[in-house]
Protein backbone atom coordinates (compact mmCIF):
# COMPACT_ATOMS: atom_id res chain seq x y z
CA UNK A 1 5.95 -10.10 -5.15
CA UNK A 2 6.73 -13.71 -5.37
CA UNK A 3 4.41 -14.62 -2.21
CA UNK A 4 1.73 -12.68 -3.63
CA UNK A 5 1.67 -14.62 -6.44
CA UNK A 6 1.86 -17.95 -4.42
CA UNK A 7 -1.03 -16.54 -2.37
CA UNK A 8 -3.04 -15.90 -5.85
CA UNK A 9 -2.50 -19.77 -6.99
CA UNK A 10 -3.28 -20.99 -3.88
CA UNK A 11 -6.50 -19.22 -3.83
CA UNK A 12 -7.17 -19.61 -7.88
CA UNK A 13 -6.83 -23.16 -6.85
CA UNK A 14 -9.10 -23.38 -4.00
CA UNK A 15 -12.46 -25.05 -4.40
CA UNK A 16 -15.78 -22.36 -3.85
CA UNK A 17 -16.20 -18.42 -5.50
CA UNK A 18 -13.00 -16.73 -6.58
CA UNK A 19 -11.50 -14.42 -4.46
CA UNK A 20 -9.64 -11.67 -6.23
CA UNK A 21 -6.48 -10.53 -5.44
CA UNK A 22 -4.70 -7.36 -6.35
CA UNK A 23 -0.80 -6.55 -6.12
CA UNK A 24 0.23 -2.96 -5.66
CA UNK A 25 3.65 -1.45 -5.92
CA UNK A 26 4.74 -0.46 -2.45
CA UNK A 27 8.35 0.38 -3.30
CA UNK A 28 8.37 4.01 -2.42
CA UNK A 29 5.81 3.93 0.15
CA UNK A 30 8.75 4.15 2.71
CA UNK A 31 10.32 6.67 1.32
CA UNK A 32 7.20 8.99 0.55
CA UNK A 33 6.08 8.17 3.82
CA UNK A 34 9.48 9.40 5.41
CA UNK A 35 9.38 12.62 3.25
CA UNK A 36 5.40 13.49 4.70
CA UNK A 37 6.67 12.95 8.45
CA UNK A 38 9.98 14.97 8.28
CA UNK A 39 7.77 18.13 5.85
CA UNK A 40 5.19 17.66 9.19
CA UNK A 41 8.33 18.43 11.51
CA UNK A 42 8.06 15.02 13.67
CA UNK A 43 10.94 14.19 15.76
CA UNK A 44 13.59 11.13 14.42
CA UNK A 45 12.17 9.07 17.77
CA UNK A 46 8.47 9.56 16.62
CA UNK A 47 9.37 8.92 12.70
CA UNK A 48 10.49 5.43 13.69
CA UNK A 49 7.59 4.65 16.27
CA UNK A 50 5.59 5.57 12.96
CA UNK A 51 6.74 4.77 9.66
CA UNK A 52 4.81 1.63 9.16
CA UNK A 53 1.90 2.82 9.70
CA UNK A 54 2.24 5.90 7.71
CA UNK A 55 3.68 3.92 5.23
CA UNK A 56 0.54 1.73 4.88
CA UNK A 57 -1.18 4.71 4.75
CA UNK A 58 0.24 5.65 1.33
CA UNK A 59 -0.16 2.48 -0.39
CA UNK A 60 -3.92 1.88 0.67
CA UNK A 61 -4.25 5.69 -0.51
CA UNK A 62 -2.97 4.70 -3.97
CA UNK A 63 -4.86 2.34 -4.13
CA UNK A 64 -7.97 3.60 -3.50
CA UNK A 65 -6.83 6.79 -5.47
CA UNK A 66 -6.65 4.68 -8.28
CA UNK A 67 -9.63 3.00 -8.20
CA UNK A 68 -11.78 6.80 -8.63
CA UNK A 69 -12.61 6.90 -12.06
CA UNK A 70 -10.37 9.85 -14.46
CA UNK A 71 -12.53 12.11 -14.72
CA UNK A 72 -12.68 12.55 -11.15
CA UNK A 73 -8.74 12.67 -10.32
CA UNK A 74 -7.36 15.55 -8.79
C-alpha cells in the first residue's frame, strides 16, 4: 500500500488535470483465486502457470462489482 500512496503524491503533485487514483484490497485475491481453479478441477502444473492472472481477475471484478450501484447487486 505504501507505493500506492507514493504513486498518489507524486501524481497529486504533478502539474496539469488530476488523475485519480484508487487502492483496492487485493489480500485474498490469491487465495480466492486458488479456491475457483482447484473447485474448476485444474491440474497443480496449470494452477501455477495461472494464478496471476486469475488472481487479477478477482480484484478487477471487485472492483468493478463495486462500482454497480446497490440496488443493482446480486
Amino acid at each position: 500500500l505504501r507505493l500506492a500512496e507514493v504513486l498518489r503524491e507524486r501524481l497529486d503533485a504533478r502539474p496539469g488535470p488530476a488523475i485519480p487514483v484508487v487502492t483496492w484490497d487485493e489480500r485474498f485475491s490469491t487465495a480466492a483465486a486458488e479456491r475457483a481453479l482447484l473447485e474448476a478441477d485444474v491440474s497443480r502444473e496449470r494452477r501455477r502457470a495461472t494464478i496471476d492472472a486469475v488472481a487479477a481477475q478477482v480484484i478487477l471484478q471487485g472492483w468493478l462489482d463495486a462500482q454497480r450501484p446497490e440496488e443493482a447487486r446480486p
